[in-house]
N, C-alpha and C. Protein backbone atom coordinates (compact mmCIF):
# COMPACT_ATOMS: atom_id res chain seq x y z
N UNK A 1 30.96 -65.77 21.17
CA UNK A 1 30.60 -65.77 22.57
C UNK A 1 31.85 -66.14 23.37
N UNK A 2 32.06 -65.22 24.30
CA UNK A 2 33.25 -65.83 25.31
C UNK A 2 32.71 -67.02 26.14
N UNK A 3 34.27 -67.80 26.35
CA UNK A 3 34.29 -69.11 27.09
C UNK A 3 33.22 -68.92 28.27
N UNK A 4 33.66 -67.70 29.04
CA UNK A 4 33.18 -67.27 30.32
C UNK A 4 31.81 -67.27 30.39
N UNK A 5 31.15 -66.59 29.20
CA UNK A 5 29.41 -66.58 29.24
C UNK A 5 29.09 -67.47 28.40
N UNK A 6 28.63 -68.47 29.26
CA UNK A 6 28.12 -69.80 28.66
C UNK A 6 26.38 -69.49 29.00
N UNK A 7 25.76 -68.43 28.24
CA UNK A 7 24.46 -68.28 27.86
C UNK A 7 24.17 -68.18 26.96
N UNK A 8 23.02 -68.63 26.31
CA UNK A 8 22.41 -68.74 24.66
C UNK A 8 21.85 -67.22 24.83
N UNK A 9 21.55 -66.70 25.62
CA UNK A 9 20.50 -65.22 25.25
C UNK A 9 21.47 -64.42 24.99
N UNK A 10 21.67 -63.17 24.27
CA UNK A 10 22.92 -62.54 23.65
C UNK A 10 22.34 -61.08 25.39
N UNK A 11 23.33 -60.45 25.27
CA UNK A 11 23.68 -59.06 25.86
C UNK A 11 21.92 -58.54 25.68
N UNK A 12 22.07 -57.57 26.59
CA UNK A 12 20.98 -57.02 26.39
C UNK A 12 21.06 -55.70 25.16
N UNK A 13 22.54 -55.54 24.68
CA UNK A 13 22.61 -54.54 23.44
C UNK A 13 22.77 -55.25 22.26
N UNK A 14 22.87 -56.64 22.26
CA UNK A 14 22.74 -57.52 21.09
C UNK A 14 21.17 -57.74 20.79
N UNK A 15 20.62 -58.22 22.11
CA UNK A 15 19.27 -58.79 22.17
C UNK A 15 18.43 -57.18 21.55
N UNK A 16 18.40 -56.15 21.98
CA UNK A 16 18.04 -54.95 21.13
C UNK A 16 17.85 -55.03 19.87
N UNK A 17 19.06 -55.03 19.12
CA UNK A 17 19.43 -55.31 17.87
C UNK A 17 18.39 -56.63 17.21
N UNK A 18 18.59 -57.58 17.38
CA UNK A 18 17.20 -58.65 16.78
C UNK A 18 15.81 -58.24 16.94
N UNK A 19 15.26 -58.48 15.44
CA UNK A 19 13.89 -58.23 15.16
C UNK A 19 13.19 -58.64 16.19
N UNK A 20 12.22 -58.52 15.94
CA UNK A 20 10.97 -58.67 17.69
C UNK A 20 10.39 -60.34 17.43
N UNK A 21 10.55 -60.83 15.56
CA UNK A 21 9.92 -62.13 15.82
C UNK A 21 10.93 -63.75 16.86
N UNK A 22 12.37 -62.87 16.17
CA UNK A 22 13.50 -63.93 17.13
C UNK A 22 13.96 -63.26 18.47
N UNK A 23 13.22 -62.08 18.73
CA UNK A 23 13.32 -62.09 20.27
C UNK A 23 12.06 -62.70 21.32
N UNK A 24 11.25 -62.90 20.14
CA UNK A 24 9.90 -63.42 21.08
C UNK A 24 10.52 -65.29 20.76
N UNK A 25 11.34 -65.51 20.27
CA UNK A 25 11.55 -67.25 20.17
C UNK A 25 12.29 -67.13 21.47
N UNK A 26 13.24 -66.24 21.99
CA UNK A 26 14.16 -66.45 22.83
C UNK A 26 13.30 -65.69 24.53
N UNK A 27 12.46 -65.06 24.54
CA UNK A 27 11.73 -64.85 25.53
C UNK A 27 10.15 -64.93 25.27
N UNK A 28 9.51 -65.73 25.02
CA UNK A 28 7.81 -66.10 24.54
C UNK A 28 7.00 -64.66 25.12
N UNK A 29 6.08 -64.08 24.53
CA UNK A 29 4.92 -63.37 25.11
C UNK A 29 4.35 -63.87 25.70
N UNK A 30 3.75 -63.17 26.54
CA UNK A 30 2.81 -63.57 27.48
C UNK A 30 1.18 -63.94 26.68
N UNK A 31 0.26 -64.62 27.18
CA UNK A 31 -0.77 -64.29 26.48
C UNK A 31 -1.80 -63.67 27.04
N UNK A 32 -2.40 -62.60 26.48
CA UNK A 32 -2.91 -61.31 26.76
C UNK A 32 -4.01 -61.61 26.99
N UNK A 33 -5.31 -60.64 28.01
CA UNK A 33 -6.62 -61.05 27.89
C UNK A 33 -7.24 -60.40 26.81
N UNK A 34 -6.14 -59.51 26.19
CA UNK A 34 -7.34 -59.31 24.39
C UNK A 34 -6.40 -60.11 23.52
N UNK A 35 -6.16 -61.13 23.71
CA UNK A 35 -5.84 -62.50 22.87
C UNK A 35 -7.03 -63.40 22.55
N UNK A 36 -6.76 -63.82 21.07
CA UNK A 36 -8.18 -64.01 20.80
C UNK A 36 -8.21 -65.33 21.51
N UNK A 37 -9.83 -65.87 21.42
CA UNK A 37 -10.21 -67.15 22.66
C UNK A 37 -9.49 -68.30 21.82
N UNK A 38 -9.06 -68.96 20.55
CA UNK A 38 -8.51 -69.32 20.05
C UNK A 38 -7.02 -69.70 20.56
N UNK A 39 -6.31 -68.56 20.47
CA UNK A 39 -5.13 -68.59 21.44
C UNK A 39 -5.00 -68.78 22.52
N UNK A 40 -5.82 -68.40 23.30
CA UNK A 40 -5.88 -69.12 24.90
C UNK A 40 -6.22 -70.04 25.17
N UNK A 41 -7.08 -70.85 24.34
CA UNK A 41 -7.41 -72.24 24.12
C UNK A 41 -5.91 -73.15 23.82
N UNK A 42 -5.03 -72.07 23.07
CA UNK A 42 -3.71 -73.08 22.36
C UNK A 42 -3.56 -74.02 20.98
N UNK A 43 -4.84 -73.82 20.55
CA UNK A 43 -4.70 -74.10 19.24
C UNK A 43 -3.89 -73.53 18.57
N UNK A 44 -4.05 -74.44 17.44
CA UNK A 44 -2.75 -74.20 16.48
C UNK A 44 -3.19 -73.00 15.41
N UNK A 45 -2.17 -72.06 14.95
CA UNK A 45 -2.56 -71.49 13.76
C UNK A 45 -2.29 -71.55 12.81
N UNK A 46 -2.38 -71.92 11.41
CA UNK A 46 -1.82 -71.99 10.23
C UNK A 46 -1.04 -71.03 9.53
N UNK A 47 -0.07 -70.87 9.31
CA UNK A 47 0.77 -69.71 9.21
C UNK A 47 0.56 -69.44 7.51
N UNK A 48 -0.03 -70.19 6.81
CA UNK A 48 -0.37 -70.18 5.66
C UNK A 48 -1.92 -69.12 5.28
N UNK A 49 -3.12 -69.48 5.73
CA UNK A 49 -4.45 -69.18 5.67
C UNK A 49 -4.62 -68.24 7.00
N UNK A 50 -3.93 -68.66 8.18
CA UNK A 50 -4.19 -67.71 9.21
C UNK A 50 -5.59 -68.40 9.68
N UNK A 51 -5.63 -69.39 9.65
CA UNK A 51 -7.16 -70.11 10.82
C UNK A 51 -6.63 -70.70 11.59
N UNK A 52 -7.21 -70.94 12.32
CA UNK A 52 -7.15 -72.00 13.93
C UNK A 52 -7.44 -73.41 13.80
N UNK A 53 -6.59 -74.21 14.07
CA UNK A 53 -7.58 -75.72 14.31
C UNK A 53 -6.29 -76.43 13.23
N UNK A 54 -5.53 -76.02 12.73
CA UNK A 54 -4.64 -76.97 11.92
C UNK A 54 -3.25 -76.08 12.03
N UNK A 55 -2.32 -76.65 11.26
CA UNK A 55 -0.91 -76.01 10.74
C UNK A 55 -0.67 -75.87 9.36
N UNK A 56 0.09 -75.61 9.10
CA UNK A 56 0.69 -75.54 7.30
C UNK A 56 0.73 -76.70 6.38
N UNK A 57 1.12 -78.06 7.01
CA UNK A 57 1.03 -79.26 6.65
C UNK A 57 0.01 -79.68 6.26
N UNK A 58 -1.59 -79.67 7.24
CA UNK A 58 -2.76 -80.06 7.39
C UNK A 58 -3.72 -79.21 6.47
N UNK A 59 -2.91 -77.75 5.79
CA UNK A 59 -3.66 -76.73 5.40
C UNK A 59 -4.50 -76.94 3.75
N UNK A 60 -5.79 -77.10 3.59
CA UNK A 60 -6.28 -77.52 2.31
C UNK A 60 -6.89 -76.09 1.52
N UNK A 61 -6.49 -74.81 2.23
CA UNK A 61 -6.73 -73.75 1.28
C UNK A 61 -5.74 -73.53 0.38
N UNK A 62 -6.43 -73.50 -1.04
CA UNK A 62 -5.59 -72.87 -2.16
C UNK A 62 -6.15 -71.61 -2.27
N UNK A 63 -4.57 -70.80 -2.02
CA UNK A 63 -5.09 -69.53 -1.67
C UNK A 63 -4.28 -68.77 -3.45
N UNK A 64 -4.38 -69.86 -4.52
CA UNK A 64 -4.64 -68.95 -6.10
C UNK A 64 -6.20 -69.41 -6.72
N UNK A 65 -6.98 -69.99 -5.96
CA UNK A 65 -8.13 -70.63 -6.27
C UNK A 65 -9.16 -70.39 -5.50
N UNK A 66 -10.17 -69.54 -5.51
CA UNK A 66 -11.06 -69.64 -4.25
C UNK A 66 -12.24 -69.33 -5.28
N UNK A 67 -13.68 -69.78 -4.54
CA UNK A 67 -14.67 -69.71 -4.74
C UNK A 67 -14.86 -68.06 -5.05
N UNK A 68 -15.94 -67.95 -6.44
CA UNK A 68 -16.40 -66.50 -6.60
C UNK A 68 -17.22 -65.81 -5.70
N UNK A 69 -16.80 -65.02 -4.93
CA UNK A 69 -17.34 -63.47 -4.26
C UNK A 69 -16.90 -64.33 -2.69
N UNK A 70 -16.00 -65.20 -2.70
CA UNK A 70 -14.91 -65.37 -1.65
C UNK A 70 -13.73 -64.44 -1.60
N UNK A 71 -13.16 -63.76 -0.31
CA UNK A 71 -11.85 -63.29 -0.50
C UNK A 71 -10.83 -64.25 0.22
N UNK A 72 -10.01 -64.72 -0.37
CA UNK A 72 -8.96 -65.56 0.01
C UNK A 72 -8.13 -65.30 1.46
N UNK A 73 -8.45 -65.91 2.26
CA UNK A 73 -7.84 -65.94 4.05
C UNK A 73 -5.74 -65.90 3.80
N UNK A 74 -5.57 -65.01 4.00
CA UNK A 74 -4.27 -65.05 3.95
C UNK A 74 -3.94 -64.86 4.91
N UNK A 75 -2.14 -65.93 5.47
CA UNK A 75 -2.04 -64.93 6.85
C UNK A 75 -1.19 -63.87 7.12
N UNK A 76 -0.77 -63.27 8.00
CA UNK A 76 0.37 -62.02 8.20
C UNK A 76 1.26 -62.79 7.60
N UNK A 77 2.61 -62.16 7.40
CA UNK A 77 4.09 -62.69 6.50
C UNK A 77 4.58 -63.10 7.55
N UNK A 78 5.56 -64.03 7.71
CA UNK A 78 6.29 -64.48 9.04
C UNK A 78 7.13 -63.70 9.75
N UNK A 79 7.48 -62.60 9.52
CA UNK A 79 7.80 -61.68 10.73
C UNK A 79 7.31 -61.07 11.47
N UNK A 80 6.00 -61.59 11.43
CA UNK A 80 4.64 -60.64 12.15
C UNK A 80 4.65 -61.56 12.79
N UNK A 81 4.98 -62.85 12.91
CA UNK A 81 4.20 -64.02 14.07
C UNK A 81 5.07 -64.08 15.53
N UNK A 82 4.26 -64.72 16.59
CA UNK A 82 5.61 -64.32 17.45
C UNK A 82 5.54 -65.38 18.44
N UNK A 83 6.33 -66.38 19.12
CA UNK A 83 5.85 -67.41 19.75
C UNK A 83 5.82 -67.01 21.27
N UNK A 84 4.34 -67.62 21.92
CA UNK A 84 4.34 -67.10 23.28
C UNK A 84 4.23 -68.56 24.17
N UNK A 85 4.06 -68.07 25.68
CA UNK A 85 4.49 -68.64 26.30
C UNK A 85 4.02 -70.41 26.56
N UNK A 86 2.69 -70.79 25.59
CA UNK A 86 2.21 -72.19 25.51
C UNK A 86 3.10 -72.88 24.16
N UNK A 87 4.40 -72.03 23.90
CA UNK A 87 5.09 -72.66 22.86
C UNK A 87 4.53 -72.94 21.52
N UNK A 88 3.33 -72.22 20.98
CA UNK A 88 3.24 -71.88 20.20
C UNK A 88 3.86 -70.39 19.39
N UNK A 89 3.34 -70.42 17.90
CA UNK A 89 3.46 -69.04 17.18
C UNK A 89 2.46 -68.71 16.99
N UNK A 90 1.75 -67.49 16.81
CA UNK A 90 0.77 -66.94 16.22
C UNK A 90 0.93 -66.05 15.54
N UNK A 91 -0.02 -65.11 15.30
CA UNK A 91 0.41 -63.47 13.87
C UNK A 91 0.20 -62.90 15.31
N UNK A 92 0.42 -61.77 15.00
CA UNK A 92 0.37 -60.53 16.20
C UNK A 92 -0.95 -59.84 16.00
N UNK A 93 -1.84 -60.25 14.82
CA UNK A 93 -3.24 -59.61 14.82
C UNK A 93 -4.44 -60.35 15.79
N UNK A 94 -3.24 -61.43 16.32
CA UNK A 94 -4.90 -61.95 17.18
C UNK A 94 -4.13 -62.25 18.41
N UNK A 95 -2.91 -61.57 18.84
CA UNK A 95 -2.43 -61.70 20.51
C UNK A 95 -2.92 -60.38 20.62
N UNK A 96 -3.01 -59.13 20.15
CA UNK A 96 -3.45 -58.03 20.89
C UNK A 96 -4.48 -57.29 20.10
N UNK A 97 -5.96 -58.03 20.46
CA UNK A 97 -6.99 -57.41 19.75
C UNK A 97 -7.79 -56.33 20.20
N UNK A 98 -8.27 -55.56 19.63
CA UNK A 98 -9.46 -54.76 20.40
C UNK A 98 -10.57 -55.76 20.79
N UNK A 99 -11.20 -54.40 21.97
CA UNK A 99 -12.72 -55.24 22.41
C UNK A 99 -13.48 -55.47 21.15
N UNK A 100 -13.67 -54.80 20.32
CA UNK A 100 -14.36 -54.65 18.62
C UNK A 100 -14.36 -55.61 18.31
N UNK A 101 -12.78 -56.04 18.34
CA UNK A 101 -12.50 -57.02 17.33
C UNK A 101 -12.75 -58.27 18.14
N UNK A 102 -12.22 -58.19 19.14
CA UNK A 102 -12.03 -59.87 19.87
C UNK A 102 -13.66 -60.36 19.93
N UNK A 103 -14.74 -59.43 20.58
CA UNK A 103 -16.04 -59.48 20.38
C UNK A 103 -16.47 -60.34 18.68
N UNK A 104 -16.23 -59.96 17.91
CA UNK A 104 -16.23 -60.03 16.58
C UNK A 104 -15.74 -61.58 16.04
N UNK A 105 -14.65 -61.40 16.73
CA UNK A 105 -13.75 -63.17 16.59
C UNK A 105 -14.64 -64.02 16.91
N UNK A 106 -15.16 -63.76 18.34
CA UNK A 106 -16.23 -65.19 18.99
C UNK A 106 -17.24 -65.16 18.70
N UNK A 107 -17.55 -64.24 18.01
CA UNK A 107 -18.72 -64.17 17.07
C UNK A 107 -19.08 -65.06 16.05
N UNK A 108 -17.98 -64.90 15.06
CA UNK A 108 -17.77 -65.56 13.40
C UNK A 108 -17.38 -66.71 13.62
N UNK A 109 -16.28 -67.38 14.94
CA UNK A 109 -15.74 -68.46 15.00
C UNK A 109 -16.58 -69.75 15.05
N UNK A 110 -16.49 -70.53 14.16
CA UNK A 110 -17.20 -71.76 14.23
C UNK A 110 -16.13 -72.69 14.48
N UNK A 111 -16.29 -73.96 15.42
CA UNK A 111 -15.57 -75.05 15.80
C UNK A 111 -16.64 -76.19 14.37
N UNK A 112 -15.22 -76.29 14.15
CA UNK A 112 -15.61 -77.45 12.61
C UNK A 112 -15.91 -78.75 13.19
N UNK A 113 -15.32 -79.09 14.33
CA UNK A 113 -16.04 -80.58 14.74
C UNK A 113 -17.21 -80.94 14.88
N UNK A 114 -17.53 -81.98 14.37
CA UNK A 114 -18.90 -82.38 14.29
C UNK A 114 -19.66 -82.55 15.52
N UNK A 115 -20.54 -82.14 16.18
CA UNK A 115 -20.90 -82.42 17.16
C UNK A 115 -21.75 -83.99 17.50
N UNK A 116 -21.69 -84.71 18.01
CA UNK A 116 -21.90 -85.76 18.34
C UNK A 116 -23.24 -86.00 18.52
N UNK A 117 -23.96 -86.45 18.50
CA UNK A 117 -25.68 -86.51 18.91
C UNK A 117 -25.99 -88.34 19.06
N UNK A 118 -26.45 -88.64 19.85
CA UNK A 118 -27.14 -89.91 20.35
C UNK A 118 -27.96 -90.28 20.97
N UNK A 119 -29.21 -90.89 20.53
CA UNK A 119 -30.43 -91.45 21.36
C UNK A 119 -30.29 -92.22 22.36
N UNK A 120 -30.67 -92.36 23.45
CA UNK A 120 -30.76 -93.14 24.46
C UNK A 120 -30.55 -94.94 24.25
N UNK A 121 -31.32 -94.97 23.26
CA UNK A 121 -30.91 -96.41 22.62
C UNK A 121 -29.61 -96.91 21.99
N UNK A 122 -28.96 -95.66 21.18
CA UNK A 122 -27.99 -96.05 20.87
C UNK A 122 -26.79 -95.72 22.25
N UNK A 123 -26.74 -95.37 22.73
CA UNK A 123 -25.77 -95.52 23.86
C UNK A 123 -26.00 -96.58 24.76
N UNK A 124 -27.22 -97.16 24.93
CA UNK A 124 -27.95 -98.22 25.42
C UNK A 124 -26.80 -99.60 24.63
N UNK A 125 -27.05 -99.48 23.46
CA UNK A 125 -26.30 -100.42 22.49
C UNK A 125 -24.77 -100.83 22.97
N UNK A 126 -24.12 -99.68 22.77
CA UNK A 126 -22.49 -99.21 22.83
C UNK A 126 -22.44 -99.79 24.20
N UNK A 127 -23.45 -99.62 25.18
CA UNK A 127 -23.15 -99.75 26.96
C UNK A 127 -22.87 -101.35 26.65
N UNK A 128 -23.76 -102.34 25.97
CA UNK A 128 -24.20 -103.75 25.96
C UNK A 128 -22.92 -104.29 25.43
N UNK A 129 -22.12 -103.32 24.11
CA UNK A 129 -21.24 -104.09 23.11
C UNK A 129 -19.69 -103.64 24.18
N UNK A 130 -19.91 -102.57 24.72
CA UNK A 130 -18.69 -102.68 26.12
C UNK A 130 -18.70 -103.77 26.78
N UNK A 131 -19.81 -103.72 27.62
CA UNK A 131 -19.90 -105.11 28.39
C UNK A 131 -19.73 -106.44 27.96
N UNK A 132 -20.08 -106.80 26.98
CA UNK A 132 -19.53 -108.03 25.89
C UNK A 132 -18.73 -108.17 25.76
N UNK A 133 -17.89 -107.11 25.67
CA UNK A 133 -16.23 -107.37 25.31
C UNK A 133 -15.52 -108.04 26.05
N UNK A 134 -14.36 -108.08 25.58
CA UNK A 134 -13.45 -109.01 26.63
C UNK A 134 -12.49 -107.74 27.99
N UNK A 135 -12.88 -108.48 29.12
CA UNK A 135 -12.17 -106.93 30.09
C UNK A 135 -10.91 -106.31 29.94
N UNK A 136 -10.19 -106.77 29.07
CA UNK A 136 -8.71 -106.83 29.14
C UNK A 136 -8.06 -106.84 28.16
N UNK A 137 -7.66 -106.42 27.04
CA UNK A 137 -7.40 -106.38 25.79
C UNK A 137 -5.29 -107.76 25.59
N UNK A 138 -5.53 -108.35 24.61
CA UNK A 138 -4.70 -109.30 24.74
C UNK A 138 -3.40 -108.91 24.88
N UNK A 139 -2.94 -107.67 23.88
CA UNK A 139 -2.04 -106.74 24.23
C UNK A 139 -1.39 -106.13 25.43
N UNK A 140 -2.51 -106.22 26.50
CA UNK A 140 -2.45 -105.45 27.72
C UNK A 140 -2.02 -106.32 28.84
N UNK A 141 -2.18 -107.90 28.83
CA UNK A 141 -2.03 -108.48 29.83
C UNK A 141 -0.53 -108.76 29.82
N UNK A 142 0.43 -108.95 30.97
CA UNK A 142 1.35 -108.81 32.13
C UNK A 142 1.41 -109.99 32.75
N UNK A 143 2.84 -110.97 32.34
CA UNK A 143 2.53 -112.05 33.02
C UNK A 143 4.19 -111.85 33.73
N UNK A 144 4.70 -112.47 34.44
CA UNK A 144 5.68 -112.68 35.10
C UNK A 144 6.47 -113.96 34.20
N UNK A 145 8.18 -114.05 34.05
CA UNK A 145 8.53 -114.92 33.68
C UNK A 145 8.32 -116.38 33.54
N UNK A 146 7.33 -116.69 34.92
CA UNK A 146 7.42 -118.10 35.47
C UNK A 146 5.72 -118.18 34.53
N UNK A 147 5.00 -117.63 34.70
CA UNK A 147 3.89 -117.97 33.85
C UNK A 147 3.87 -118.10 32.62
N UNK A 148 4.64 -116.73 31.64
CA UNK A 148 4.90 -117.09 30.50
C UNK A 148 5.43 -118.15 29.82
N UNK A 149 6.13 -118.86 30.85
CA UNK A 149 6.83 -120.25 30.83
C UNK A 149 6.11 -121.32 30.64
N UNK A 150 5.24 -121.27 31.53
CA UNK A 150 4.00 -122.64 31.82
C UNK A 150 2.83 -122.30 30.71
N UNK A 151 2.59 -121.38 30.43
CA UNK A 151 1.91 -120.87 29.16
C UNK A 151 2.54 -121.62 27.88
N UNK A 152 3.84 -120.97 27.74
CA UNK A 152 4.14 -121.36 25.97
C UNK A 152 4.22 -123.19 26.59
N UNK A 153 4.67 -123.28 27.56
CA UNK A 153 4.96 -125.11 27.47
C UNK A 153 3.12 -125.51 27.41
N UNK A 154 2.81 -125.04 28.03
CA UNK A 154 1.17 -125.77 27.82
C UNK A 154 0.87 -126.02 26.58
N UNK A 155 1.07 -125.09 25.66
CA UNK A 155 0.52 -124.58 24.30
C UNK A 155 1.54 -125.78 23.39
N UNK A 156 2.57 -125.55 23.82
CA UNK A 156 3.47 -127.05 23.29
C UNK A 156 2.84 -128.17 23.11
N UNK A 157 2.32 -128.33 24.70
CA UNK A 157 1.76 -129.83 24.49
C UNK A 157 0.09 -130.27 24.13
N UNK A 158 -0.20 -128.84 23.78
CA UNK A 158 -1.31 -129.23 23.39
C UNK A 158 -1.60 -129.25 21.49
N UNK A 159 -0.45 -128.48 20.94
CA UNK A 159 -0.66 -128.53 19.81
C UNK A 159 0.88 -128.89 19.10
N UNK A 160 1.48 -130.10 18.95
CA UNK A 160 2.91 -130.30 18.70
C UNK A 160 3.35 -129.84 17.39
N UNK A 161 2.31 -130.18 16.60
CA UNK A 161 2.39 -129.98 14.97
C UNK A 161 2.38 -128.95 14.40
N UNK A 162 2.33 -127.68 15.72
CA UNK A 162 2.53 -126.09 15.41
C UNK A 162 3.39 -125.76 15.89
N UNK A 163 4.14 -126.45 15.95
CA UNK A 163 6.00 -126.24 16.06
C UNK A 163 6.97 -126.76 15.29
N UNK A 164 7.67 -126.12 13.81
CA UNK A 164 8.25 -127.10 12.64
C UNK A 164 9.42 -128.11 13.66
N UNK A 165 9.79 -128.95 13.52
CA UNK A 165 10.39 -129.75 13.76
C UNK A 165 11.72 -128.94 13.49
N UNK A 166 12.69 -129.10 13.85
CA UNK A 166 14.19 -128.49 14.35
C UNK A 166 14.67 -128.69 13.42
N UNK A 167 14.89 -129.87 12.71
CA UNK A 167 15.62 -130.57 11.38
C UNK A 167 15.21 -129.80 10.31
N UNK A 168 14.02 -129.40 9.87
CA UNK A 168 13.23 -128.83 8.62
C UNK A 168 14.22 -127.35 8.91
N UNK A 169 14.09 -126.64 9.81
CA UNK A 169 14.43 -125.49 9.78
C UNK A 169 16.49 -125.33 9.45
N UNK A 170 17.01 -126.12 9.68
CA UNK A 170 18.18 -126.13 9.42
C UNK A 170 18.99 -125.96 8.27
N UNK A 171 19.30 -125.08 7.67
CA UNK A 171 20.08 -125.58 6.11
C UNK A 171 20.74 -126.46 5.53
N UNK A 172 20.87 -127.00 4.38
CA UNK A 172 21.84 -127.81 4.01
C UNK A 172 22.96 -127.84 2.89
């Protein structure tokens, strides 16, 4: 790169030349309205299994092991993925879907979180064990130099024998 062009994006006859997955790192896609609802949500995709809701790290499919008359979720190869503009990556089979398909997606898609359910009583409970609590967590309170001062000296003189004596702590 010359001194003179102090830009990271190459020429527009260099930028040509690079595959489409490191030109979408250096200008993100847009995200499309036949992008599946998944992606517009911004979840994550697993570049491993190709599902929503985790990454590669978090991923617990063994994809040489699967249950009989299962077919194993694989995802596109990594030059198919392409990162768009919420700074994620995805595969390119679910930024530009058909109506067929995208229909089809929100169909099958199940959200794995557990949904929450509670009786009137038990939130009744939780309301009582809030209010019990202490307002202010001990962590949280904010004192000014001059209080913290009159604090630890209070605490001095109320408990002496929880302070080793100066001499004990000294080496010899």
């Amino acid at each position: 790169m010359s001194p003179i062009r102090n830009v990271k994006i190459p020429t527009s006859a260099n930028f040509a030349k690079l595959d489409k997955r490191t030109q979408s790192e250096m200008v993100p896609w847009k995200i499309s309205t036949s992008a599946h609802h998944c992606v517009k949500e911004g979840l994550d995709q697993c570049i491993r299994c190709g599902r929503f809701g985790h990454l590669k790290v978090r991923c617990t499919t063994n994809l040489n092991h699967t249950p009989k008359g299962d077919k194993p979720k694989k995802a596109l190869p990594y030059p198919d993925w392409r990162r768009v503009q919420n700074g994620k990556k995805y595969s390119i089979d679910v930024l530009n879907m058909s109506p067929r398909d995208l229909a089809k997606a929100v169909a099958e898609y199940h959200d794995d979180t557990p949904v929450i359910s509670m009786t009137i009583e038990e939130v009744a409970a939780l309301d009582a064990i809030e209010a019990a609590g202490p307002k202010t967590s001990q962590g949280c309170q904010k004192h000014s130099k001059a209080d913290t001062g009159s604090q630890n000296h209070s605490q001095a003189e109320e408990s002496p024998a929880a302070i080793p004596p100066v001499e004990s702590a000294v080496l010899q």
